[in-house]
N, C-alpha and C. Protein backbone atom coordinates (compact mmCIF):
# COMPACT_ATOMS: atom_id res chain seq x y z
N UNK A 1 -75.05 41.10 43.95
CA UNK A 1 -74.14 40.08 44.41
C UNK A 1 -72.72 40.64 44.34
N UNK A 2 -71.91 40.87 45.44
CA UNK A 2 -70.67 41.01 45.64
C UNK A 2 -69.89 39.36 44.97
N UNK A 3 -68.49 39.74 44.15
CA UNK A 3 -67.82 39.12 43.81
C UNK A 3 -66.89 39.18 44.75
N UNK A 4 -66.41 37.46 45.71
CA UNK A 4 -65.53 37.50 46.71
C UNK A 4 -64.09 37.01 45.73
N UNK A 5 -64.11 35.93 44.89
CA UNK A 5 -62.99 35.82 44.16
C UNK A 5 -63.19 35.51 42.98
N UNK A 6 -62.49 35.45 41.78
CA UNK A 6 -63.61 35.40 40.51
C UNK A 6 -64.00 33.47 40.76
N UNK A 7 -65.00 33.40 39.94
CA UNK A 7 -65.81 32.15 40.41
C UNK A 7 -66.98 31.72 41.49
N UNK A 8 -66.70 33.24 42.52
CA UNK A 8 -67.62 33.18 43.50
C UNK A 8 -68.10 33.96 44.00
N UNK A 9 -69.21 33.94 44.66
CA UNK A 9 -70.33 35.05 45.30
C UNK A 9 -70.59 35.00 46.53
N UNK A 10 -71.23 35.78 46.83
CA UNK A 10 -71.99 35.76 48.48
C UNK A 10 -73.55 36.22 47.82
N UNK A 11 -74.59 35.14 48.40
CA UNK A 11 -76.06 35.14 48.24
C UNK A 11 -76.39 35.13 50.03
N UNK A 12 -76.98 36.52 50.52
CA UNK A 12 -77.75 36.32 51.66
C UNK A 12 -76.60 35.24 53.11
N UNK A 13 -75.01 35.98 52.82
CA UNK A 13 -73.91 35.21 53.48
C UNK A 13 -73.60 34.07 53.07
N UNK A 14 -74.07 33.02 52.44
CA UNK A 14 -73.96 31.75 51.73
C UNK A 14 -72.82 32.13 50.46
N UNK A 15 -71.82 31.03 50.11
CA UNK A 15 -70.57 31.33 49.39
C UNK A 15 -71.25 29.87 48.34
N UNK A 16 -71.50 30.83 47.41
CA UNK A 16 -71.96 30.39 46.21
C UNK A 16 -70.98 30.13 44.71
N UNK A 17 -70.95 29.27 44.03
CA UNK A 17 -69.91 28.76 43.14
C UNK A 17 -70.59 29.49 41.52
N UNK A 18 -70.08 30.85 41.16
CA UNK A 18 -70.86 30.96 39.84
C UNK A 18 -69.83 30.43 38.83
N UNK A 19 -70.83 29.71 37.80
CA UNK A 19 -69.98 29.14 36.53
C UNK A 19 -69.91 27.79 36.83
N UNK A 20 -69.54 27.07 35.86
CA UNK A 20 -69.19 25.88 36.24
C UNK A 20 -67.74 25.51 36.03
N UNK A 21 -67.22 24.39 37.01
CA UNK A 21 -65.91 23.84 36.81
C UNK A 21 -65.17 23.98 35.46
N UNK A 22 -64.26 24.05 35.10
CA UNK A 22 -63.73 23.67 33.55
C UNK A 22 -63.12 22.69 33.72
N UNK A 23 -62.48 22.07 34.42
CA UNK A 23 -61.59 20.66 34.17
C UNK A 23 -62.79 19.55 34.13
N UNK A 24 -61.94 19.13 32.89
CA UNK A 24 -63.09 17.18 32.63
C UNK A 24 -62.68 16.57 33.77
N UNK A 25 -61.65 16.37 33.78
CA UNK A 25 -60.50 15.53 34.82
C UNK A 25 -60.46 15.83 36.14
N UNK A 26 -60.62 14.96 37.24
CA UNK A 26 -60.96 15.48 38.46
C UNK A 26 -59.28 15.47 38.80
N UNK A 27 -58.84 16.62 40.15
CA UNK A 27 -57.79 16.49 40.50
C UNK A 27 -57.71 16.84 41.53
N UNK A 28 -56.86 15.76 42.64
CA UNK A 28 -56.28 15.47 43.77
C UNK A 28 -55.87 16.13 44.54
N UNK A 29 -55.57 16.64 45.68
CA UNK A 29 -54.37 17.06 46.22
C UNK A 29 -53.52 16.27 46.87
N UNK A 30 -52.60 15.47 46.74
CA UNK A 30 -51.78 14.76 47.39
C UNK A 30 -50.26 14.50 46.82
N UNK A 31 -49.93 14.57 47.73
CA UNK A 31 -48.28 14.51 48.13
C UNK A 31 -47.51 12.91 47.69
N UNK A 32 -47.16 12.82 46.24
CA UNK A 32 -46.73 11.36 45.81
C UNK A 32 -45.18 11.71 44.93
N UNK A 33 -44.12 10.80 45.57
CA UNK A 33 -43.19 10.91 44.72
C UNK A 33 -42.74 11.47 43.30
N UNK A 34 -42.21 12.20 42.48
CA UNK A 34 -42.24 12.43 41.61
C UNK A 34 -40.73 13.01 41.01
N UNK A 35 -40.54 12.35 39.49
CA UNK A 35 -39.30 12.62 38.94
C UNK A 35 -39.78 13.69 37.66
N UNK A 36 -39.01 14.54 37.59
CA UNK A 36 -38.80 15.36 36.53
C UNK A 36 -37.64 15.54 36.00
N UNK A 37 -37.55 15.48 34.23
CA UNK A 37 -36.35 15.31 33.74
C UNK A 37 -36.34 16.53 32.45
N UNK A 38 -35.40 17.31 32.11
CA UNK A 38 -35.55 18.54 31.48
C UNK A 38 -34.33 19.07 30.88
N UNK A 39 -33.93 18.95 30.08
CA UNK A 39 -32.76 19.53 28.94
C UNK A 39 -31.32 19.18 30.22
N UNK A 40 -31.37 17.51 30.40
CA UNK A 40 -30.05 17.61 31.03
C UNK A 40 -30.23 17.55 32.47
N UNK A 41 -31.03 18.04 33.12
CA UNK A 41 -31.09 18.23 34.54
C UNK A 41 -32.26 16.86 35.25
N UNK A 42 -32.03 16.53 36.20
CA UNK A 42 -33.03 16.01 36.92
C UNK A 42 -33.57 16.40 38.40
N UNK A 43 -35.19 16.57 38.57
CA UNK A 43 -35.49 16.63 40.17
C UNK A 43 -36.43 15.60 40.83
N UNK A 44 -35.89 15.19 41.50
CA UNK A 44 -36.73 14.27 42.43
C UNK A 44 -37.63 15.64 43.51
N UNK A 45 -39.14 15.42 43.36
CA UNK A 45 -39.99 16.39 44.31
C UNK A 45 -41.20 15.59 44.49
N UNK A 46 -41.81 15.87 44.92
CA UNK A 46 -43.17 15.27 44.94
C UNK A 46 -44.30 16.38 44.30
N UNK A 47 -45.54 15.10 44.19
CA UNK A 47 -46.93 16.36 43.46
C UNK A 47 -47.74 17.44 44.51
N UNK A 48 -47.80 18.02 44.36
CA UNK A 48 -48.83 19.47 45.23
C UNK A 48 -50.57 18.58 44.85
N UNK A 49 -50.70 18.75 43.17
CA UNK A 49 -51.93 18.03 43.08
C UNK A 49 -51.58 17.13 41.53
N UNK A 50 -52.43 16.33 41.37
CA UNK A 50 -52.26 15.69 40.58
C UNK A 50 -53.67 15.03 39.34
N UNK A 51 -53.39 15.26 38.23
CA UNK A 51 -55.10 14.69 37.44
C UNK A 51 -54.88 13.52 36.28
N UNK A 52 -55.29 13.27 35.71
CA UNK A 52 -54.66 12.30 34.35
C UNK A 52 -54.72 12.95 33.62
N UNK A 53 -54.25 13.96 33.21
CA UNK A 53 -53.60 15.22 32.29
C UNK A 53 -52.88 16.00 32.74
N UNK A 54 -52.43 15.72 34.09
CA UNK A 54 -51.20 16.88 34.53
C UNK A 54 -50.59 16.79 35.84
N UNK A 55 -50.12 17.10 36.44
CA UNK A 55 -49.86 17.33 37.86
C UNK A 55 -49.08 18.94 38.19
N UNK A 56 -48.85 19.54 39.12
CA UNK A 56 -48.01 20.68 39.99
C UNK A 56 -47.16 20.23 41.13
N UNK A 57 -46.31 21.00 40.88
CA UNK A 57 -45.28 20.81 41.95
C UNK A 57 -44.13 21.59 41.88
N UNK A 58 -43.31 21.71 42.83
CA UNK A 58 -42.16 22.08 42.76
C UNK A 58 -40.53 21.44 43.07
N UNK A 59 -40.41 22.72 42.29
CA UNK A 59 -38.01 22.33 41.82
C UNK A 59 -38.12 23.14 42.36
N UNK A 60 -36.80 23.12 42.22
CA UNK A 60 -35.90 24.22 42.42
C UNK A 60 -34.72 25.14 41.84
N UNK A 61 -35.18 24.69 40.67
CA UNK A 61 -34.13 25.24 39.53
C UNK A 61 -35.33 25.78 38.72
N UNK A 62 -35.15 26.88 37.67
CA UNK A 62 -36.27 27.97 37.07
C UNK A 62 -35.83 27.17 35.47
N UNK A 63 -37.24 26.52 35.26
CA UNK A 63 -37.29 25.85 33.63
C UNK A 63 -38.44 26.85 33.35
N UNK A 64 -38.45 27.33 31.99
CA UNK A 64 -39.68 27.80 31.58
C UNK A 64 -40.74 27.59 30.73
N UNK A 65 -41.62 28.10 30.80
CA UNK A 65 -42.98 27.37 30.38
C UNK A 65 -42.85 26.93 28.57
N UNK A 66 -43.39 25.73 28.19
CA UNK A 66 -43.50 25.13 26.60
C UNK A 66 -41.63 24.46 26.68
N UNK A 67 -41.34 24.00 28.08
CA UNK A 67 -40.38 23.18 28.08
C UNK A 67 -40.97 21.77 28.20
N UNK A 68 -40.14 21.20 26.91
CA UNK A 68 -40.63 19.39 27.54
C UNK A 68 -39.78 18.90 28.65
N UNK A 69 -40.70 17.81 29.12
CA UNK A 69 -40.02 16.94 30.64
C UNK A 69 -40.43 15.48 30.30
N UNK A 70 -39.70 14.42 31.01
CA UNK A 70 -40.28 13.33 31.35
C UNK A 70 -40.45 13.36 32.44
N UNK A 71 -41.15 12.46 32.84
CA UNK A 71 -41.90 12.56 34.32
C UNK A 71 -42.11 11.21 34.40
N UNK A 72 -41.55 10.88 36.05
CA UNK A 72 -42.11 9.21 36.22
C UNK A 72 -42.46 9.52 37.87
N UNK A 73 -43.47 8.58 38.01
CA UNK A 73 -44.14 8.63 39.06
C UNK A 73 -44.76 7.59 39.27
N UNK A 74 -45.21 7.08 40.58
CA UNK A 74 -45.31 5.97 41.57
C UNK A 74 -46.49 6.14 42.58
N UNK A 75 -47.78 5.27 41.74
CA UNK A 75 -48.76 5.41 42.19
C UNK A 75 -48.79 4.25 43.74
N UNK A 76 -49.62 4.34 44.83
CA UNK A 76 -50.06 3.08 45.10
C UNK A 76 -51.47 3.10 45.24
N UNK A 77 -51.86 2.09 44.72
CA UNK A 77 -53.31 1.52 44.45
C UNK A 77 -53.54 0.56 45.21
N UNK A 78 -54.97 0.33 45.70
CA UNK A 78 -55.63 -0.74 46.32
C UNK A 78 -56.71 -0.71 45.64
N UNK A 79 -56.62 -2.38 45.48
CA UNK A 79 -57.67 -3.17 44.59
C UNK A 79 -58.29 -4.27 45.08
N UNK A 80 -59.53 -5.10 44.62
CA UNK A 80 -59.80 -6.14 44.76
C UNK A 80 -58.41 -7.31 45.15
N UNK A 81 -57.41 -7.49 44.66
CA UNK A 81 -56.35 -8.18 44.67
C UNK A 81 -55.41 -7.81 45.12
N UNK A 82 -55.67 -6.74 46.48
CA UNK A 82 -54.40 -6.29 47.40
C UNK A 82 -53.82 -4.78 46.90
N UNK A 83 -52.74 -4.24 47.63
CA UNK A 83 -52.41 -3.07 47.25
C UNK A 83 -50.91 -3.51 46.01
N UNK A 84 -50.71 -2.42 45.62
CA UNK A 84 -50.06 -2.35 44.27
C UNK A 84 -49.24 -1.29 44.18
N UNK A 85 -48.10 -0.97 43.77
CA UNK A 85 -47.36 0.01 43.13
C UNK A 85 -47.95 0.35 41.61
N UNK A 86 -48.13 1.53 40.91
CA UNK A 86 -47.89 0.99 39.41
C UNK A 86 -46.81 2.50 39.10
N UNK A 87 -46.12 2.23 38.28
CA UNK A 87 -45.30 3.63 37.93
C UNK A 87 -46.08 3.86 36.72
N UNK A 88 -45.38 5.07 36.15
CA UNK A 88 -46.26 5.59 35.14
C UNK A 88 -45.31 6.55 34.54
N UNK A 89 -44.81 6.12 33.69
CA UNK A 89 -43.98 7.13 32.61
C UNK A 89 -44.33 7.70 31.27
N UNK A 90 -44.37 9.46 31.46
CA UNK A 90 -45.00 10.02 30.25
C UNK A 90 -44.05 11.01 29.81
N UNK A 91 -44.23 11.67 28.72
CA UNK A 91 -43.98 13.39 28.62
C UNK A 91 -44.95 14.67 28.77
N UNK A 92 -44.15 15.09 29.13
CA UNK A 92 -44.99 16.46 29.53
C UNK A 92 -44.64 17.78 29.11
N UNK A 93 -45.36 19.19 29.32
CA UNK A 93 -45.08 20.31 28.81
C UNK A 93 -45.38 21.11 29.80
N UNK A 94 -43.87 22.00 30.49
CA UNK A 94 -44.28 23.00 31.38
C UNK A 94 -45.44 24.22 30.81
N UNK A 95 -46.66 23.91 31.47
CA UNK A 95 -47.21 24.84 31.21
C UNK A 95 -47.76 26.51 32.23
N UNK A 96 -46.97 26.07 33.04
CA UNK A 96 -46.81 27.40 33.86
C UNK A 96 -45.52 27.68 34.98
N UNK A 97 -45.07 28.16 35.13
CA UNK A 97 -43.58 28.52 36.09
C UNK A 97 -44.31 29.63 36.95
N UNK A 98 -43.93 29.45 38.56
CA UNK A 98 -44.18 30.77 39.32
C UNK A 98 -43.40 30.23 40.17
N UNK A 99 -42.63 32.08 40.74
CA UNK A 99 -41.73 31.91 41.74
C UNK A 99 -42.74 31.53 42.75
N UNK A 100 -41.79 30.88 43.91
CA UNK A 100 -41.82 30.40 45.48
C UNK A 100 -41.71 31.38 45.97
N UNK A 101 -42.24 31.71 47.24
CA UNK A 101 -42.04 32.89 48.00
C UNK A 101 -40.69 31.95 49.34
N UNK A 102 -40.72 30.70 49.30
CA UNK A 102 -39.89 29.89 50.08
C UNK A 102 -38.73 29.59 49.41
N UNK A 103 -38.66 29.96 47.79
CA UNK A 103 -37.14 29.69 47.13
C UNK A 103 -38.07 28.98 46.29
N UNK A 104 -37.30 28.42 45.06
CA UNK A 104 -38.11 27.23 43.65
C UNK A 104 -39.29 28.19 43.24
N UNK A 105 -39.09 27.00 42.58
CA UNK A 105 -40.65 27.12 41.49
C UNK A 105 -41.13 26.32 41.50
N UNK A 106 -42.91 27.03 41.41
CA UNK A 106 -43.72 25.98 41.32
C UNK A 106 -44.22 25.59 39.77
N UNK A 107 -44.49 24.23 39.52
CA UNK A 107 -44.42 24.47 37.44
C UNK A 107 -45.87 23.66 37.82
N UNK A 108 -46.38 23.51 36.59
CA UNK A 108 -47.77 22.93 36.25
C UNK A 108 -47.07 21.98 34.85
N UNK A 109 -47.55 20.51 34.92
CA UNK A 109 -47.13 20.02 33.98
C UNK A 109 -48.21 19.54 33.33
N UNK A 110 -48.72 19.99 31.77
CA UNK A 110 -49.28 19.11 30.81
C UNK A 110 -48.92 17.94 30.52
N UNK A 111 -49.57 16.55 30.68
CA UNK A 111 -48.67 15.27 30.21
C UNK A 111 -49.66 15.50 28.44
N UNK A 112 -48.79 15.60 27.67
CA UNK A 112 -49.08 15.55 26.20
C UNK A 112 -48.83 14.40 25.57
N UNK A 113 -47.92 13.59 26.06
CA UNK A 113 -47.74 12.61 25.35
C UNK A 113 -47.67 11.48 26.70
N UNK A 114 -48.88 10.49 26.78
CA UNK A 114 -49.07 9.51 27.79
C UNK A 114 -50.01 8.55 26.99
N UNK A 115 -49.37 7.21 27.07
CA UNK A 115 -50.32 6.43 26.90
C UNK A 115 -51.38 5.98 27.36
N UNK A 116 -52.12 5.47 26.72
CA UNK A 116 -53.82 4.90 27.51
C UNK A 116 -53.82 3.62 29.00
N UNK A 117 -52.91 3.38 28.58
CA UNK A 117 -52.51 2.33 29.91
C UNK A 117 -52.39 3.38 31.23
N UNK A 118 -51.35 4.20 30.34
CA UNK A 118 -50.73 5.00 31.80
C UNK A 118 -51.75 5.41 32.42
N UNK A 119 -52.36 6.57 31.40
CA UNK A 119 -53.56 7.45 31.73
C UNK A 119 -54.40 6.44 32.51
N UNK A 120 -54.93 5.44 32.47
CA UNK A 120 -56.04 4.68 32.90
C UNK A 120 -54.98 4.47 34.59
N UNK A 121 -53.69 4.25 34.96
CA UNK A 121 -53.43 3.88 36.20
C UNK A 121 -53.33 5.20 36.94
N UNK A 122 -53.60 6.25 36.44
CA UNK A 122 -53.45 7.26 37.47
C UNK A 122 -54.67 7.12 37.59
N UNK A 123 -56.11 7.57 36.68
CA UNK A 123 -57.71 7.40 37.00
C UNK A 123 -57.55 6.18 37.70
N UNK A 124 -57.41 5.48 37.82
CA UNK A 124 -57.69 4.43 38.91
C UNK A 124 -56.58 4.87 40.05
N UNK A 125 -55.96 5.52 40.56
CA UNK A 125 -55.12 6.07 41.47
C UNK A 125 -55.95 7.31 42.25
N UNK A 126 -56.69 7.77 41.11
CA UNK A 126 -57.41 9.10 41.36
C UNK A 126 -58.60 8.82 42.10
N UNK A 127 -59.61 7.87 41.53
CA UNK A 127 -60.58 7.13 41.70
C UNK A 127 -60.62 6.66 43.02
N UNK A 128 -59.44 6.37 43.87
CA UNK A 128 -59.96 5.79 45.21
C UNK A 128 -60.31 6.95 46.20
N UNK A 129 -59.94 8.37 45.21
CA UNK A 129 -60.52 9.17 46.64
C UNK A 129 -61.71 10.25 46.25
N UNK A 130 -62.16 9.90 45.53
CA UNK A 130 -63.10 11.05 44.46
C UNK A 130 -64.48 10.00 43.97
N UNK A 131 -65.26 10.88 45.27
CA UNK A 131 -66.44 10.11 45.40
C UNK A 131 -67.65 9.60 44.13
């Protein structure tokens, strides 16, 4: 078996998944408002992808990784009882920085400190598209 990227194979031309997933947490790709706040500075950007333990995205100013942030963000949900905004304010921990080849950085944020409310409105944010 040829290794095409690590995680995957070719069986008889068929692109085969070796190993299994590591994230518990399923995660998104979608494009939703997003504030980041960091020793003084603020960016309004949106998410690349998003999970109930983290999201990615990019600034444009270079913070580096095991920096704390707050982060608020603006789900919309549809429910039994119509559609909904819910925001969701946590802290987080840059856990990865890489340059842009377009300018910025892209960061990966750990939310470390989120409450169970919060956490539960993004899984239900997450939930309407993750079969």
């Amino acid at each position: 078996m040829l290794a095409e990227f690590p995680g995957e194979g070719k069986i008889r031309g068929k692109m085969i998944k070796i190993g299994a997933e590591r994230r518990v947490h399923p995660r998104i790709d979608k494009q939703l408002p997003f504030k980041v706040a960091a020793n003084g500075y603020g960016f309004s950007t949106s998410t690349q992808n998003l999970s109930c333990v983290g999201a990615y995205c990019r600034i444009t100013k270079y913070i580096p990784p095991f920096t704390k942030v707050m982060v608020k963000l603006t789900l919309p949900v549809k429910d039994k009882d119509g559609d909904k905004n819910y925001s969701v304010n946590c802290e987080g921990v840059i856990v990865r920085t890489e340059d842009e080849s377009r300018g910025g950085f892209n960061i990966a944020i750990f939310f470390n400190a989120i409450k169970a409310d919060q956490r539960k409105k993004i899984s239900k944010y997450i939930n309407q598209f993750v079969p």
